[in-house]
N, C-alpha and C. Protein backbone atom coordinates (compact mmCIF):
# COMPACT_ATOMS: atom_id res chain seq x y z
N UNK A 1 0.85 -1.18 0.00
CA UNK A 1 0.00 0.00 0.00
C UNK A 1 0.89 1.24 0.00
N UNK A 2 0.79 2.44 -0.62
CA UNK A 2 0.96 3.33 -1.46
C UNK A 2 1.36 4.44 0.57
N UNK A 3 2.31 5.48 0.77
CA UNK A 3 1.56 6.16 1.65
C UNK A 3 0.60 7.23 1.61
N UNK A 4 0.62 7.40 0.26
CA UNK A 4 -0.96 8.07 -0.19
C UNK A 4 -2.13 7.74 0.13
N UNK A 5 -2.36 6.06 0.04
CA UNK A 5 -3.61 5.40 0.40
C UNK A 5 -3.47 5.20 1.85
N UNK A 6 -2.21 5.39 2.46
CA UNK A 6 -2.20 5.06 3.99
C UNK A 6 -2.54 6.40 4.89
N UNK A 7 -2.29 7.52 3.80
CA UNK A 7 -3.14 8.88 4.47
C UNK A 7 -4.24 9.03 4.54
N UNK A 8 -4.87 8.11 2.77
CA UNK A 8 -5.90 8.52 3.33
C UNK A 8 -7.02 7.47 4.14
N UNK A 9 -6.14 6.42 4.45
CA UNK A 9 -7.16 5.23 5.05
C UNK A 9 -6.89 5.80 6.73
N UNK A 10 -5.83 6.41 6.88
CA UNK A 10 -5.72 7.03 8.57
C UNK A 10 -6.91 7.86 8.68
N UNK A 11 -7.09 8.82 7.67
CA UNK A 11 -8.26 10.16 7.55
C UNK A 11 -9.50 9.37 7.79
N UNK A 12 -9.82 8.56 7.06
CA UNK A 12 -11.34 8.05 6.50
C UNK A 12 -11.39 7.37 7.71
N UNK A 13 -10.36 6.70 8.25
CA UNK A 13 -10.87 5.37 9.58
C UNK A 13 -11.17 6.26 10.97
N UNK A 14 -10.94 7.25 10.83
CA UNK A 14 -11.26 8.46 12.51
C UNK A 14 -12.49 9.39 11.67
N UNK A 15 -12.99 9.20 10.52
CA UNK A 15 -14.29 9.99 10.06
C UNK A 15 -13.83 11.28 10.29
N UNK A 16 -12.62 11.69 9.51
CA UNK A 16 -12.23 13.43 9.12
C UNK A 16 -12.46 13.77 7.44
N UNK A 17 -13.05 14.38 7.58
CA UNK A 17 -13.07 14.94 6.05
C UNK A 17 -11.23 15.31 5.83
N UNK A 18 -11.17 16.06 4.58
CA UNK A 18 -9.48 16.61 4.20
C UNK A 18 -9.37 17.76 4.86
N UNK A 19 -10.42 18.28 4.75
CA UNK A 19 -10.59 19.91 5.52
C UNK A 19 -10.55 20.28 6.98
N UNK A 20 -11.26 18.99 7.68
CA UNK A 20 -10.54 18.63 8.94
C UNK A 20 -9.56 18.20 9.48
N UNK A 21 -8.43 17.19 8.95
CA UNK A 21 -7.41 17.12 8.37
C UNK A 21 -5.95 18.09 8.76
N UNK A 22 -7.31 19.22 7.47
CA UNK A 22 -5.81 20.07 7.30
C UNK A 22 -6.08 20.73 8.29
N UNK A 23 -7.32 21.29 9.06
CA UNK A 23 -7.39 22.25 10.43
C UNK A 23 -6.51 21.56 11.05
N UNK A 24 -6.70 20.12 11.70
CA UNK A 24 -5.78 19.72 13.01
C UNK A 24 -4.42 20.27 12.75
N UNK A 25 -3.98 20.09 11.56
CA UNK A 25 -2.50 19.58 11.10
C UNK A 25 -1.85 21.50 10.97
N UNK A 26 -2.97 22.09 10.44
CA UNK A 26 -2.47 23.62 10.22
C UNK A 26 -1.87 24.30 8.79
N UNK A 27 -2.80 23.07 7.40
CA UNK A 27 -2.41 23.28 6.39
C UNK A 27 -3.67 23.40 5.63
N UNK A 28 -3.40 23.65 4.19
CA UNK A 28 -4.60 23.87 3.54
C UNK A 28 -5.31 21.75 2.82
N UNK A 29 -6.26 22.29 2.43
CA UNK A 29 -6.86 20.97 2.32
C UNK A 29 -6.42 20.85 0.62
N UNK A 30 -6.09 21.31 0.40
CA UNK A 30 -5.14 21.13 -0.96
C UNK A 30 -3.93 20.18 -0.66
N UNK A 31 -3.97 20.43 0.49
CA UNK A 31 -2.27 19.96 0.97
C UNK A 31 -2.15 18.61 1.11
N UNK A 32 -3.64 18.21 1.73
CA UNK A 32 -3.91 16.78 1.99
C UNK A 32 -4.78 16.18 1.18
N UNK A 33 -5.16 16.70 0.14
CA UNK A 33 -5.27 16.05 -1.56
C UNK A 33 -4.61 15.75 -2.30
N UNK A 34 -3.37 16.58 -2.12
CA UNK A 34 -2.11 16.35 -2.59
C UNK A 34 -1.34 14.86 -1.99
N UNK A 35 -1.61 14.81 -0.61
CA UNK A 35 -0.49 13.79 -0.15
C UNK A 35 -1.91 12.43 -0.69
N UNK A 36 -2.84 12.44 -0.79
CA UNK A 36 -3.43 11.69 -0.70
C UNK A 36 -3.94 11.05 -2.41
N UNK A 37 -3.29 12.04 -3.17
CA UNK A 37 -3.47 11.81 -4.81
C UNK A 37 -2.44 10.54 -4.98
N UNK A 38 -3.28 9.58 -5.90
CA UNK A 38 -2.69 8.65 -6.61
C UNK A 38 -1.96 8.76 -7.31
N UNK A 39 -1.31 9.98 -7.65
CA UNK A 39 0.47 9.89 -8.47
C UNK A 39 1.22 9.88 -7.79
N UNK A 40 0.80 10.12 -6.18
CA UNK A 40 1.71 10.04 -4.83
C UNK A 40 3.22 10.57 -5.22
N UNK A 41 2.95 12.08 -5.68
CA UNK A 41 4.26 12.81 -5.95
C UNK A 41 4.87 13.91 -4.55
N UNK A 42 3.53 14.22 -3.98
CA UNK A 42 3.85 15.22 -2.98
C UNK A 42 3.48 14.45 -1.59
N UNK A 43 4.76 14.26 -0.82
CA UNK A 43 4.13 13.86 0.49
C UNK A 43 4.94 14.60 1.79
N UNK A 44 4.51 14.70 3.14
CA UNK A 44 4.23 15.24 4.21
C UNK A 44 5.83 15.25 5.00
N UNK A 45 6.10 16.06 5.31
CA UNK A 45 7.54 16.39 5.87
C UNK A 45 7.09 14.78 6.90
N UNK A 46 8.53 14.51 7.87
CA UNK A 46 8.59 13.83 8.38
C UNK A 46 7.74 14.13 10.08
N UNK A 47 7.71 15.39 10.17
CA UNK A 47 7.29 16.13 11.39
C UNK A 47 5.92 16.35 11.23
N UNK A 48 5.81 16.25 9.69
CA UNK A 48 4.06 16.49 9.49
C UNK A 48 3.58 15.41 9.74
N UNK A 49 4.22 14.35 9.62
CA UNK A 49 3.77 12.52 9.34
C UNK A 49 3.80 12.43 10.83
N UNK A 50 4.04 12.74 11.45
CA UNK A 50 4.19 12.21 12.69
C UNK A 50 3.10 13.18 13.44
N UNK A 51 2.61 14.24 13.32
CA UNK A 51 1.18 14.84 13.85
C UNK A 51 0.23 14.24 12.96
N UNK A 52 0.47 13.84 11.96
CA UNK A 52 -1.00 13.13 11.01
C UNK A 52 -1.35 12.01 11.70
N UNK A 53 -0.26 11.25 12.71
CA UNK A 53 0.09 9.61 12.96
C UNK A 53 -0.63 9.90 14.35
N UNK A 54 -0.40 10.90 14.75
CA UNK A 54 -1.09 11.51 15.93
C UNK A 54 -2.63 12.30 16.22
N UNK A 55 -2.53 12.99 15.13
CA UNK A 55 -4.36 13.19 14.68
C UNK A 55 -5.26 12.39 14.05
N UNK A 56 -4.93 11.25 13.62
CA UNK A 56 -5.78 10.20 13.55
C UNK A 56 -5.34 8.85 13.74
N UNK A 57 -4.60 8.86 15.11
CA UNK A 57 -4.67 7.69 16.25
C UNK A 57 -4.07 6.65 15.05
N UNK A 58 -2.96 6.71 14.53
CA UNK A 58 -2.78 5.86 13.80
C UNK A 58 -1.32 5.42 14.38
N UNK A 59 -0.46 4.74 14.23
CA UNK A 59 1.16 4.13 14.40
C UNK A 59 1.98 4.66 13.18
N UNK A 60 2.88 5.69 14.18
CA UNK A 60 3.24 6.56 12.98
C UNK A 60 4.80 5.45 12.39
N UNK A 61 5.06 4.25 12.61
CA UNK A 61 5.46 3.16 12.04
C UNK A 61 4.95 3.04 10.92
N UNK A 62 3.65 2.26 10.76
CA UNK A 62 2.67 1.83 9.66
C UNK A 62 2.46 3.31 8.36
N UNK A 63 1.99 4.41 9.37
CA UNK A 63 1.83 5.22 8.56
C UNK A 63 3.36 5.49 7.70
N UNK A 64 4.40 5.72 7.81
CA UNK A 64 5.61 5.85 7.32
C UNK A 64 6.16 4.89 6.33
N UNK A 65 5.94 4.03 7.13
CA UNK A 65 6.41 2.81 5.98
C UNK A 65 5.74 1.57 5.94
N UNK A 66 4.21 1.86 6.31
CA UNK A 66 3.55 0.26 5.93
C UNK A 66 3.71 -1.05 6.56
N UNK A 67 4.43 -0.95 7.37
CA UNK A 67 5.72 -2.24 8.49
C UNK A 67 4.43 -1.89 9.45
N UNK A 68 3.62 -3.37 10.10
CA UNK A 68 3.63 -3.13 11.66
C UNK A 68 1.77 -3.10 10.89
N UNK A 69 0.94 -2.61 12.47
CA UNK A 69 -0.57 -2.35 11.76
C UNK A 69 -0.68 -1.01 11.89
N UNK A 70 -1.96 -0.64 11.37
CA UNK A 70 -2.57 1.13 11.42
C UNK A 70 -2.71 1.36 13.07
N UNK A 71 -2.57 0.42 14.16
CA UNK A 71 -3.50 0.86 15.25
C UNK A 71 -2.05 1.28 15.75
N UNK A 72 -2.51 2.34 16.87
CA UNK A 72 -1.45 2.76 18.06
C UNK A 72 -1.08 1.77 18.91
N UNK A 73 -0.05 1.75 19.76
CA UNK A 73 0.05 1.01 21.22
C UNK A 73 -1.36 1.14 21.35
N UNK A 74 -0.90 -0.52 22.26
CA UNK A 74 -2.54 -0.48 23.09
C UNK A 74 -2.57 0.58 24.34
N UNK A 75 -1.63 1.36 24.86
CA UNK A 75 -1.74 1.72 26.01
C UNK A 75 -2.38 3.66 25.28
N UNK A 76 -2.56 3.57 24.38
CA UNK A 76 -3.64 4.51 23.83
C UNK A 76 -2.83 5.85 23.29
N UNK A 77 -1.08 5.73 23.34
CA UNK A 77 -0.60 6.52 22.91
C UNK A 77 0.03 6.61 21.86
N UNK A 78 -0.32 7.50 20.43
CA UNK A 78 0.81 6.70 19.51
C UNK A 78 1.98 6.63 19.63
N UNK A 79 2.47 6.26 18.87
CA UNK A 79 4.27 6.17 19.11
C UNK A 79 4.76 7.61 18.62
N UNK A 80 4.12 8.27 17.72
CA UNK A 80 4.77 9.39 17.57
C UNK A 80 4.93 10.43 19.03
N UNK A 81 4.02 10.40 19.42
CA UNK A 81 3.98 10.42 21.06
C UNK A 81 5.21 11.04 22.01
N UNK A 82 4.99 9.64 21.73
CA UNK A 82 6.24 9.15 23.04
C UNK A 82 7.85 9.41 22.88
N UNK A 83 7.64 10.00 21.06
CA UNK A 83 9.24 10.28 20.82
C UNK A 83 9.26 11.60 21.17
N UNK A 84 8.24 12.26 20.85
CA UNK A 84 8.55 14.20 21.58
C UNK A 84 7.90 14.54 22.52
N UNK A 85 7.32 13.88 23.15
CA UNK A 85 7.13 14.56 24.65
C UNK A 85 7.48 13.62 25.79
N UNK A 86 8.51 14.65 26.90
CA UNK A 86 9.31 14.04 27.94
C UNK A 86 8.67 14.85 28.62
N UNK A 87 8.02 15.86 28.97
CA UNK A 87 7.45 17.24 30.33
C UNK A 87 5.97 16.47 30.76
N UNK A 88 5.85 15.99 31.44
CA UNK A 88 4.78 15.40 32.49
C UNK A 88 3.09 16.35 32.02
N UNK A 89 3.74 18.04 32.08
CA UNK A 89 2.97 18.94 31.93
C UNK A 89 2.53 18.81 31.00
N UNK A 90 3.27 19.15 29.49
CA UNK A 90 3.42 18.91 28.38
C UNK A 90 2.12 17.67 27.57
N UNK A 91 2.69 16.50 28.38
CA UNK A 91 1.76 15.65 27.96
C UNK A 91 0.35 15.71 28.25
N UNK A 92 0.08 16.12 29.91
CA UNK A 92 -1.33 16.31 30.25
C UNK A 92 -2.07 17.30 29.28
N UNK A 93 -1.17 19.06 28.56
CA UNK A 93 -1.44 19.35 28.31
C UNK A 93 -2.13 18.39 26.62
N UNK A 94 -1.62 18.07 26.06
CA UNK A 94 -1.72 17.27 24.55
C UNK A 94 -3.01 16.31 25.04
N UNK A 95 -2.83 15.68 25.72
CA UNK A 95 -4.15 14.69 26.37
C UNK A 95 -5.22 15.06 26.33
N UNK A 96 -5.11 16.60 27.30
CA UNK A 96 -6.44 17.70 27.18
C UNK A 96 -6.98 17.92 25.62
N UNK A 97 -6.11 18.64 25.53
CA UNK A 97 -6.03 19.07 24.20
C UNK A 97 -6.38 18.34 22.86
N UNK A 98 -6.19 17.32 22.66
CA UNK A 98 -7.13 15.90 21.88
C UNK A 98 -8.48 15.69 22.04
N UNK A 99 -8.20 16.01 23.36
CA UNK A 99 -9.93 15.34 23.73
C UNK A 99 -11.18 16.41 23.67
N UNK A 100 -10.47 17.67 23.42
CA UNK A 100 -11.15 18.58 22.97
C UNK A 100 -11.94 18.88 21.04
N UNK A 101 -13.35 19.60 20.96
CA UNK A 101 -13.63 19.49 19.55
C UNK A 101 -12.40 20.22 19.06
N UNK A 102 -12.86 19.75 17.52
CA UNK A 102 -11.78 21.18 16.68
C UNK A 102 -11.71 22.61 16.72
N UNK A 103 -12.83 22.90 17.16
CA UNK A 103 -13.35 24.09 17.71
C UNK A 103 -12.59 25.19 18.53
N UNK A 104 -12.91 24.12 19.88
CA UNK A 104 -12.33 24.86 20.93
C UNK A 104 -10.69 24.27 20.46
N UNK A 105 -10.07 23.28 20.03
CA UNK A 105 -8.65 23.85 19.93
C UNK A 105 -8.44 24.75 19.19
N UNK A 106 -8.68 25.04 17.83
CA UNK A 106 -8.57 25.95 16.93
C UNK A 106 -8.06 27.45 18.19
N UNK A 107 -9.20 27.46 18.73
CA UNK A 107 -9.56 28.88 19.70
C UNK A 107 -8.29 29.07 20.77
N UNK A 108 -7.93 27.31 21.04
CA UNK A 108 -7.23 27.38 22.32
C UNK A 108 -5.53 27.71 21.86
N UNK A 109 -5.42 27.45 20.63
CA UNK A 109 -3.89 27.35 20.00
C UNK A 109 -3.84 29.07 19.26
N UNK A 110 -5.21 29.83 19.22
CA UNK A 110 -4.78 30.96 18.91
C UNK A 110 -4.35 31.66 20.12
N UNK A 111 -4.99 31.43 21.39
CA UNK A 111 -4.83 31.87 22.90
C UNK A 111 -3.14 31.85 22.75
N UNK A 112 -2.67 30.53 22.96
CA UNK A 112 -1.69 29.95 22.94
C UNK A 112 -0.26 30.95 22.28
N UNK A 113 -0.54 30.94 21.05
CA UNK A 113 0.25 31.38 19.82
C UNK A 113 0.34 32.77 20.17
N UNK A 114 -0.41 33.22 20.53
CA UNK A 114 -0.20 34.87 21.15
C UNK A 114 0.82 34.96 22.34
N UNK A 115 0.91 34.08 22.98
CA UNK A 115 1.19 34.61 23.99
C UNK A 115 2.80 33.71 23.69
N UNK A 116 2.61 32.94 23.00
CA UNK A 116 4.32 32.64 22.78
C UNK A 116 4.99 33.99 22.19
N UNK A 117 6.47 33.75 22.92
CA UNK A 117 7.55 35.12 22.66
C UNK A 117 7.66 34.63 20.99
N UNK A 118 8.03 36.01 19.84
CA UNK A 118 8.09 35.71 18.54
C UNK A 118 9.01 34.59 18.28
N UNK A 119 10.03 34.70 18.90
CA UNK A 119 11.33 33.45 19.06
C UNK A 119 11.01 32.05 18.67
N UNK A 120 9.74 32.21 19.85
CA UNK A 120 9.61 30.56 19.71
C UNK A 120 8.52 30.18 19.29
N UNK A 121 7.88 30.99 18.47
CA UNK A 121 6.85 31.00 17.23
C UNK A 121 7.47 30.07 15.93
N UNK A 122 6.93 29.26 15.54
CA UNK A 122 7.68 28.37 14.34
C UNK A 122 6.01 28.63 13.27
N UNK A 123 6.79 28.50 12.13
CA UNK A 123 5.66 28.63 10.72
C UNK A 123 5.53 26.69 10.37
N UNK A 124 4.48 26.77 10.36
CA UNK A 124 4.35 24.92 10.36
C UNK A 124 4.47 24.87 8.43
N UNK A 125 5.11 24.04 8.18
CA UNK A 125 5.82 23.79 6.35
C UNK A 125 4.18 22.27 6.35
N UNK A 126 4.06 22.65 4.80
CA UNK A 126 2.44 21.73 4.10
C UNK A 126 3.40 20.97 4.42
């Protein structure tokens, strides 16, 4: 399987449209038509693959390279996870933050983004 078809079988198996998608992720839904087109020419930085592996509960293993199944650890965290967050805080915060609609994160990451110093403001790449 293609990782085009593995984007978009992660999308379709958590019931996200592309447009929801690209809200979680912070790109346009072009972006994830693109990774998800069958000439499978344009695909997702490695940092993007690993929040996609994470916004739709998938094993960012499988998603990457097809090795292994679509599901996360059973202990409910994906693996992309567990490679960048070490802060106790950090994690509770992401936990919260999941379990919230798209809505209120959308709202909660503009809160957020303001109040980070410009420094440590990063521009997220499609």
């Amino acid at each position: 399987m293609k990782i085009s078809t593995r984007i978009r079988t992660a999308r379709v198996r958590v019931g996200m449209s592309q447009a929801d998608l690209a809200a979680a992720l912070g790109v346009s839904r072009s972006a994830v038509a693109n990774w998800e087109s069958a000439k499978g020419r344009v695909y997702p930085s490695t940092e993007r693959l690993a929040e996609l592996a994470v916004a739709t509960g998938v094993s960012y293993e499988w998603l990457a390279t097809g090795r292994g199944t679509p599901h996360a650890p059973s202990d409910g965290i994906p693996a992309a996870d567990a490679e960048f967050v070490d802060d106790p805080v950090e994690r509770r915060l992401l936990e919260a933050f999941r379990a919230c609609s798209e809505q209120f994160r959308q709202a909660i990451l503009t809160v957020i983004e303001a109040q980070a110093p410009q420094r440590q403001r990063r521009q997220r790449p499609a």
